[in-house]
Protein backbone atom coordinates (compact mmCIF):
# COMPACT_ATOMS: atom_id res chain seq x y z
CA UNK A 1 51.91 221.62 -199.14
CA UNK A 2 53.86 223.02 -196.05
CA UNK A 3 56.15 225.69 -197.67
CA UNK A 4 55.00 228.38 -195.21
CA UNK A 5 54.64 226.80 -191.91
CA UNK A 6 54.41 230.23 -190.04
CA UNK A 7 52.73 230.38 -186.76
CA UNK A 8 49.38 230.47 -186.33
CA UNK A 9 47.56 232.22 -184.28
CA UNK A 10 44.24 230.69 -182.14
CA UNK A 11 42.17 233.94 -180.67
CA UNK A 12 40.00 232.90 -177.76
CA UNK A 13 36.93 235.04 -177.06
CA UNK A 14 37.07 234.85 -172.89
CA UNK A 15 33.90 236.86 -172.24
CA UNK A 16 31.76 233.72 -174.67
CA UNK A 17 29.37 232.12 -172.51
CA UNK A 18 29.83 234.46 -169.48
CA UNK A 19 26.89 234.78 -166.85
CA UNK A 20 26.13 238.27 -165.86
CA UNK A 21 24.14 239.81 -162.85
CA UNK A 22 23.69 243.75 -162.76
CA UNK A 23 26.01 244.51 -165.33
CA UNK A 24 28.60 242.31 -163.63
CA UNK A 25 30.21 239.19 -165.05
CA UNK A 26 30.08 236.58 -162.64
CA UNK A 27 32.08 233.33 -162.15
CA UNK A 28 34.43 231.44 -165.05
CA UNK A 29 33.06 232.07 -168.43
CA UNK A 30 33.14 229.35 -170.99
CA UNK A 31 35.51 231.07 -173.18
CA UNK A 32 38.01 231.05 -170.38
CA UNK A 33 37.21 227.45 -170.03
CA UNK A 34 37.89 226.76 -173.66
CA UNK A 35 41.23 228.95 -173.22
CA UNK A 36 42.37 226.83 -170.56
CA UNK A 37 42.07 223.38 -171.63
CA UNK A 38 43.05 224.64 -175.20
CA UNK A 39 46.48 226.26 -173.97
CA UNK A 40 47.40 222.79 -172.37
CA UNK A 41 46.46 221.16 -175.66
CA UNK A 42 48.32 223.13 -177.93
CA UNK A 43 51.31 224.15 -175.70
CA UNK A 44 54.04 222.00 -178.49
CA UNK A 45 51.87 222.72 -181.51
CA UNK A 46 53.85 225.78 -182.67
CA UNK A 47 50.40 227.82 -182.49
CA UNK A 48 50.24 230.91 -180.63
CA UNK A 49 47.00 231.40 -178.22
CA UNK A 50 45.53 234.52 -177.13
CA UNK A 51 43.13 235.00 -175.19
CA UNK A 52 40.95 238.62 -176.18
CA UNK A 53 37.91 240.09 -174.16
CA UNK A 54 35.29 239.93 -177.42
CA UNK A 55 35.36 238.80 -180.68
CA UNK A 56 32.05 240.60 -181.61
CA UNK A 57 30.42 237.12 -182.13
CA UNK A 58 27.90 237.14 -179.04
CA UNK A 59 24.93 235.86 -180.69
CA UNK A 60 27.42 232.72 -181.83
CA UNK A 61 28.75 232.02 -178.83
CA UNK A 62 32.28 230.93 -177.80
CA UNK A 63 33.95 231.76 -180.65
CA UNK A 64 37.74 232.10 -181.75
CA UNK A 65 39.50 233.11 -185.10
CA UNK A 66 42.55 231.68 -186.29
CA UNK A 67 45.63 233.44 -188.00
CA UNK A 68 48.64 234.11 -189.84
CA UNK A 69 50.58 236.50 -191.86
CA UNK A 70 50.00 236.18 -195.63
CA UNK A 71 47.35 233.44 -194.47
CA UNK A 72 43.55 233.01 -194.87
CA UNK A 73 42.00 233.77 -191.51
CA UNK A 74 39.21 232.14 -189.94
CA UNK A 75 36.40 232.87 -187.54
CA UNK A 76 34.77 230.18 -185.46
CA UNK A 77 31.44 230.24 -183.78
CA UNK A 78 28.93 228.47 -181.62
CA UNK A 79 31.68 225.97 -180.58
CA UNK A 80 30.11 223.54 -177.72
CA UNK A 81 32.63 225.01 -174.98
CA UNK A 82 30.58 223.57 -171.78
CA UNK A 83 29.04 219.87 -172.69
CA UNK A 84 31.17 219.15 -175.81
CA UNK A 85 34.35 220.82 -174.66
CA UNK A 86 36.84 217.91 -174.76
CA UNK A 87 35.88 217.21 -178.30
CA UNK A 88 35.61 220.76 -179.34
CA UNK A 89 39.27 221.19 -177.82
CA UNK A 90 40.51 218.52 -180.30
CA UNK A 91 38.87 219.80 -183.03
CA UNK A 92 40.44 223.33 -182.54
CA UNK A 93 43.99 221.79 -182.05
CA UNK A 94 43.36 219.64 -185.49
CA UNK A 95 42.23 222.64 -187.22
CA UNK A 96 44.78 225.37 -185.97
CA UNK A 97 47.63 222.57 -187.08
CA UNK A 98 45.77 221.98 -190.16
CA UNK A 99 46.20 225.66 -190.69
CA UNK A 100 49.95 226.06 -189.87
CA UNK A 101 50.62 223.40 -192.56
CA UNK A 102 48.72 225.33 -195.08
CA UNK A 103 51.31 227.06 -197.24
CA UNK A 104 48.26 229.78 -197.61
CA UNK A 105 46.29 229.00 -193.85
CA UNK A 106 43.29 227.34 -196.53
CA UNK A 107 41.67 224.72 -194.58
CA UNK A 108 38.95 223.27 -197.30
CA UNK A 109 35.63 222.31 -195.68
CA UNK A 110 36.23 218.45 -196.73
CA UNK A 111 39.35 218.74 -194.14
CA UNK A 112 37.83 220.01 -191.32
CA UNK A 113 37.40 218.12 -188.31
CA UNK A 114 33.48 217.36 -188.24
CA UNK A 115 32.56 219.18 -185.46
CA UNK A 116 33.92 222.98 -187.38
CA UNK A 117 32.93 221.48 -191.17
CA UNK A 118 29.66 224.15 -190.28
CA UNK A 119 30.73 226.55 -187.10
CA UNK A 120 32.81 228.78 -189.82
CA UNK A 121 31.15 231.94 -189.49
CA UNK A 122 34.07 233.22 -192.17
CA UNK A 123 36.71 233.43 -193.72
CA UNK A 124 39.05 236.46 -194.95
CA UNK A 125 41.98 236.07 -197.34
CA UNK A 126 44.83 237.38 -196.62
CA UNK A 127 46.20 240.56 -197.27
CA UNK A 128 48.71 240.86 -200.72
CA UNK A 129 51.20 243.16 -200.20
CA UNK A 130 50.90 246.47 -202.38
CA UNK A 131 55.12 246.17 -202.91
């Protein structure tokens, strides 16, 4: 069903898969990697990408959440950013439009590309009005 195609919105953790020295981060991290390649991917896709410094999912490294108001909302981690990053890139797009066509953003696992049918680290319905 596609009665509320709203926006979604694709959160990419930059600082995922960053190398540090002394307290420093050094060079391109991962996440901004993943950011990159995913902005060109889903620039017509009517889904919304932005980037944010930390997602709080370190140990599950690179990790984004998806989005939408009056949607379920997902968080995604240990996604292959560096070997596997082409095919992790077109699993993201499939699953962010998967998403926007959800009248209620609920992607069930036996619709999920393969490569995020066991990277959902969870999922949080979305908030009911108290009107």
């Amino acid at each position: 069903m596609t009665v509320n195609s709203t926006n979604s919105t694709l959160f990419v953790c930059t600082t995922c898969g960053s190398t540090w020295a002394d307290g420093k981060r050094i060079g391109t991290s991962a996440g901004e990697f993943l950011l990159r390649d995913l902005q060109t991917a889903l620039a017509d896709a009517g889904v919304q990408i932005e980037p944010v410094k930390c997602l709080s999912a370190c140990l599950n490294s690179c990790a984004v959440a998806i989005t939408a108001p009056g949607k379920f909302s997902y968080i995604l981690g240990q996604l292959p950013a560096k070997d596997q990053r082409s095919e992790t890139v077109q699993a993201l797009v499939e699953m962010a439009k998967l998403h926007r066509e959800k009248a209620d953003g609920f992607v069930p696992y036996g619709e999920r590309p393969e490569l995020l049918k066991n990277r959902v680290m969870g999922r949080i319905p979305p908030l009911v009005s108290a009107n």
